[in-house]
C-alpha atoms as a PDB file:
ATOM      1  CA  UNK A   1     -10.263 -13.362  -3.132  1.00  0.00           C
ATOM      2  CA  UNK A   2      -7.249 -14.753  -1.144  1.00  0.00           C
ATOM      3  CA  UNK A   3      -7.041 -17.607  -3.548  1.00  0.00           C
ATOM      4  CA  UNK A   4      -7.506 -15.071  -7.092  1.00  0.00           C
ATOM      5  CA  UNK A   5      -5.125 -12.346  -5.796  1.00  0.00           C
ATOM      6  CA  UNK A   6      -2.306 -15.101  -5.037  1.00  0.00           C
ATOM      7  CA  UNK A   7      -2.599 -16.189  -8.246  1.00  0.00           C
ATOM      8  CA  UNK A   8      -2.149 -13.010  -9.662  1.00  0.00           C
ATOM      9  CA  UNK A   9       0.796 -12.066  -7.553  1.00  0.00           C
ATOM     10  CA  UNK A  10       2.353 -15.474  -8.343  1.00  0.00           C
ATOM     11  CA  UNK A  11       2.136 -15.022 -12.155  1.00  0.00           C
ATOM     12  CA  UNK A  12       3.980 -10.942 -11.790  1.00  0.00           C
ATOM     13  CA  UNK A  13       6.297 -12.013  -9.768  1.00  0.00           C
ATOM     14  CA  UNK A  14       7.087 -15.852 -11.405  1.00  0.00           C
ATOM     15  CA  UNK A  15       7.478 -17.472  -8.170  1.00  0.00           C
ATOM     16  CA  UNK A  16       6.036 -19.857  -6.135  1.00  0.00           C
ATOM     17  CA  UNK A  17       7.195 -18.620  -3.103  1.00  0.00           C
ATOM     18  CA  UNK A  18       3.698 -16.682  -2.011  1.00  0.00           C
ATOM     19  CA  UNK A  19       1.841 -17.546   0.909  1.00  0.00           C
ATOM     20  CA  UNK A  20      -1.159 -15.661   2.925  1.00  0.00           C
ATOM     21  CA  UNK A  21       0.174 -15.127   6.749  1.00  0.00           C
ATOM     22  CA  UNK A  22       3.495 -16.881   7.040  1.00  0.00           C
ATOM     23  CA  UNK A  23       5.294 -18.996   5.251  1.00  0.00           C
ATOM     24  CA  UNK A  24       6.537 -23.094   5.701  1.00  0.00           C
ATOM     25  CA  UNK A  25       9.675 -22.717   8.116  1.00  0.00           C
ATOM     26  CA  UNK A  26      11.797 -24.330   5.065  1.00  0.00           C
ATOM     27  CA  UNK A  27      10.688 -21.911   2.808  1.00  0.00           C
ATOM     28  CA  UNK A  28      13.520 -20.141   0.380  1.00  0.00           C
ATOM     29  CA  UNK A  29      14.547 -16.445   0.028  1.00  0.00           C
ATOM     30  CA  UNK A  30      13.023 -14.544  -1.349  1.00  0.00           C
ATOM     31  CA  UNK A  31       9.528 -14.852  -0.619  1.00  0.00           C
ATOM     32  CA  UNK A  32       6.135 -13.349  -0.618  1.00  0.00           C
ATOM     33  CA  UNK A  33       3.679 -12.918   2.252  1.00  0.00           C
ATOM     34  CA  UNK A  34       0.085 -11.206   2.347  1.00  0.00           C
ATOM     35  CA  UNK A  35      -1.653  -9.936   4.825  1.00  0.00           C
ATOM     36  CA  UNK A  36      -5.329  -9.178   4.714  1.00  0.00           C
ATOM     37  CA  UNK A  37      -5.508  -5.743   6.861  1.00  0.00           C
ATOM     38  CA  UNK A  38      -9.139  -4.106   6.251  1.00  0.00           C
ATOM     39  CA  UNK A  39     -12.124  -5.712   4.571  1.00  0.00           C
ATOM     40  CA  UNK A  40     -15.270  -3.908   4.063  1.00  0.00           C
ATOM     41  CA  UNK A  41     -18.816  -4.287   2.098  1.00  0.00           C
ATOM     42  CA  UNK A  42     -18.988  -2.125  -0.529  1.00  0.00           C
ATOM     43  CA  UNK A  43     -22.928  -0.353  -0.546  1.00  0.00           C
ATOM     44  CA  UNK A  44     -24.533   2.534  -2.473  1.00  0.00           C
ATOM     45  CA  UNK A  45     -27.571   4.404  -1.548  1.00  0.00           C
ATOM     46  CA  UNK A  46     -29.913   1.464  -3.250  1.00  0.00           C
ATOM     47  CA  UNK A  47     -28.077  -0.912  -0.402  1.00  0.00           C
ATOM     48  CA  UNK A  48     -25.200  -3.466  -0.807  1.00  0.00           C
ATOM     49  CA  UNK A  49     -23.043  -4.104  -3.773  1.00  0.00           C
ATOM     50  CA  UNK A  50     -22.132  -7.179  -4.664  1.00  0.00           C
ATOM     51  CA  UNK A  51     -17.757  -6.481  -4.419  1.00  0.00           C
ATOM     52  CA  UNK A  52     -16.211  -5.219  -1.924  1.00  0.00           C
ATOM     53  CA  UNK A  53     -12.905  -3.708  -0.817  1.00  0.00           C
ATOM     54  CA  UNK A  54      -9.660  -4.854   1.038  1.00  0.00           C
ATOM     55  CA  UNK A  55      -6.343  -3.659   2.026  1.00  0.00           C
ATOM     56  CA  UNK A  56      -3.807  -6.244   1.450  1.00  0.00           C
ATOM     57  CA  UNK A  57      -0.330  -5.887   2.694  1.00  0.00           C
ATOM     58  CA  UNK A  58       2.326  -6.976   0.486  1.00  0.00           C
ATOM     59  CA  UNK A  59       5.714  -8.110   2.211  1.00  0.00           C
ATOM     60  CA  UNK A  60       8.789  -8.959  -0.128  1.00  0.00           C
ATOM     61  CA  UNK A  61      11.061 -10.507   2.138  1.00  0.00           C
ATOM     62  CA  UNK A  62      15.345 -11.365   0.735  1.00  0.00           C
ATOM     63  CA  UNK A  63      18.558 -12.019   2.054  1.00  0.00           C
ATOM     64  CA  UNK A  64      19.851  -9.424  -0.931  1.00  0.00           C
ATOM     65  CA  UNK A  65      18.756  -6.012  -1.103  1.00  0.00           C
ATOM     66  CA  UNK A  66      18.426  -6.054  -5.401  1.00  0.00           C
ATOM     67  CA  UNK A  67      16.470  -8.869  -5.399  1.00  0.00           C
ATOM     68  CA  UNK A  68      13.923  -7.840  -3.006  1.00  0.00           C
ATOM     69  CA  UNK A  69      14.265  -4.579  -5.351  1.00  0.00           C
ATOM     70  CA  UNK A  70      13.815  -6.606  -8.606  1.00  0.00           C
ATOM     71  CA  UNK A  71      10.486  -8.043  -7.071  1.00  0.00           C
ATOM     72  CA  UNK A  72       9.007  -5.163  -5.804  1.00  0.00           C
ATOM     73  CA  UNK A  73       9.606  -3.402  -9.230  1.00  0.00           C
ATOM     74  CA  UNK A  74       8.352  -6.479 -10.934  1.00  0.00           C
ATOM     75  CA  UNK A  75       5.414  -6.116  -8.404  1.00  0.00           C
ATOM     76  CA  UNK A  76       4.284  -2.151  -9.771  1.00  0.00           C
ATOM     77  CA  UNK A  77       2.852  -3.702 -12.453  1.00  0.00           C
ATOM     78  CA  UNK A  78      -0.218  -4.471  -9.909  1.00  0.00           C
ATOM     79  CA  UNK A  79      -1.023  -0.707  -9.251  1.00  0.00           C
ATOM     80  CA  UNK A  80      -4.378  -0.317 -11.606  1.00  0.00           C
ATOM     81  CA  UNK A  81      -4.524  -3.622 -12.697  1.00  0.00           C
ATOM     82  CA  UNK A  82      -8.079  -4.324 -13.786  1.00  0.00           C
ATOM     83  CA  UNK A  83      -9.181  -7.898 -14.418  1.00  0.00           C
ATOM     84  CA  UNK A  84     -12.500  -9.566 -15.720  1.00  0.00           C
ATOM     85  CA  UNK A  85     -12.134 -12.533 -13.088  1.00  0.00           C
ATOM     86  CA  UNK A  86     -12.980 -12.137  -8.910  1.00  0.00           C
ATOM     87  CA  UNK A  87     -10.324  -9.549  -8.756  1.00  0.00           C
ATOM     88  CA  UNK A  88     -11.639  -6.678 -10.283  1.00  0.00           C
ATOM     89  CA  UNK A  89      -9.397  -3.800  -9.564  1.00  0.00           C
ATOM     90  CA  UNK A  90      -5.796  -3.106  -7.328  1.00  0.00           C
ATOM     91  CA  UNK A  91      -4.144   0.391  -6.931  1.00  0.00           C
ATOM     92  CA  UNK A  92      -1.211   0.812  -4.643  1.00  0.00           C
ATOM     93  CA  UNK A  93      -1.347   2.814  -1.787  1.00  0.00           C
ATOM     94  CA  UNK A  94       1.829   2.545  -0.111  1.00  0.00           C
ATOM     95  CA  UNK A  95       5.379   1.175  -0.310  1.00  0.00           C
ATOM     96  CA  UNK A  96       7.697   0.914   2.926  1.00  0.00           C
ATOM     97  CA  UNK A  97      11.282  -0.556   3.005  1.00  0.00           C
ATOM     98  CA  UNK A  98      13.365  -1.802   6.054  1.00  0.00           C
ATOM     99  CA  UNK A  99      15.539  -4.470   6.908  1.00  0.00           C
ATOM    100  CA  UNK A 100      15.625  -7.349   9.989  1.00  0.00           C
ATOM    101  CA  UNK A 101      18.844  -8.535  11.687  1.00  0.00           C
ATOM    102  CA  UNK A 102      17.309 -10.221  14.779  1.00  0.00           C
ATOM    103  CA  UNK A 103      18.674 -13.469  12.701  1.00  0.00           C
ATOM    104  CA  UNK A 104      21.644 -14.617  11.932  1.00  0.00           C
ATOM    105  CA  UNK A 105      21.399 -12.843   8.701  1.00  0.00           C
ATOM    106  CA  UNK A 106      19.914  -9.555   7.326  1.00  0.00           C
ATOM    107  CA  UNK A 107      16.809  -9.525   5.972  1.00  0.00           C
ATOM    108  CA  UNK A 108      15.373  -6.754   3.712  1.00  0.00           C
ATOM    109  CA  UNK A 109      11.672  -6.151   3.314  1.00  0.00           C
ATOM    110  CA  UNK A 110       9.594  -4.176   1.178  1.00  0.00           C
ATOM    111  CA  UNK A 111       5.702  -3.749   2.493  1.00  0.00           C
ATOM    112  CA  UNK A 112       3.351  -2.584  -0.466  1.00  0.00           C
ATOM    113  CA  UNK A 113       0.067  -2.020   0.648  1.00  0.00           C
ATOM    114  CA  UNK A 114      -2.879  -2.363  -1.902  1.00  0.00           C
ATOM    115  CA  UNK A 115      -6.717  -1.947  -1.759  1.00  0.00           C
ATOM    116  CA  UNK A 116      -8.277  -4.668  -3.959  1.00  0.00           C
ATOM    117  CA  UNK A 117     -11.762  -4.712  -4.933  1.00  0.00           C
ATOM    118  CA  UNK A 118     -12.972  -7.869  -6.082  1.00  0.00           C
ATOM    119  CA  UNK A 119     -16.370  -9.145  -6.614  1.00  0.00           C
ATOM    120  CA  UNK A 120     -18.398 -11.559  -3.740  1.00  0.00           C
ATOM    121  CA  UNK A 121     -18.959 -15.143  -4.904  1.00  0.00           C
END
């Protein structure tokens, strides 16, 4: 999955610049980070299914406020995507926004949290 839904992330938002966890410390702005939150097996009566369901945290992370804007509205395009590959569905669940001056410079941050369901290998 972590591999598939990168992909797909990369492609919307035509950059690079995504990485699970953190990022290289000479990584540019801005920049992408996931973060797998919840996992679970997904079962029905009859017993296990063979997908299963995730909550992914999204972080946009930019030194200007309207680009980290442009990618997160570049990013929507994710809630209800359905795809025929190992990701099989993505709806949004939540979108926060703050900022980070602990550095030399302000950094904003939008946080989009998804659930993905995608199917077990």
């Amino acid at each position: 999955m972590e591999i598939a839904f990168r992909t797909i992330v990369k492609e919307i938002a035509e950059t690079g610049a995504v990485y699970w966890s953190d990022a290289p410390k000479d990584a540019d702005y801005p920049l992408i980070l996931l973060h797998l939150i919840d996992e679970q097996a997904q079962n029905d009566f009859a017993g296990r299914l063979n997908f299963r369901r995730c909550v992914v945290q999204l972080d946009i992370w930019s030194l200007d406020l309207i680009e980290a804007k442009t990618l997160k509205d570049k990013l929507n395009i994710l809630d209800g995507y359905e795809g025929e590959g190992e990701v099989k569905n993505v709806l949004m669940r939540s979108i926060r926004m703050n900022s980070d001056t602990s550095a030399n410079e302000t950094l904003y941050r939008y946080s989009i949290d998804y659930d993905v369901w995608y199917s077990e290998g």
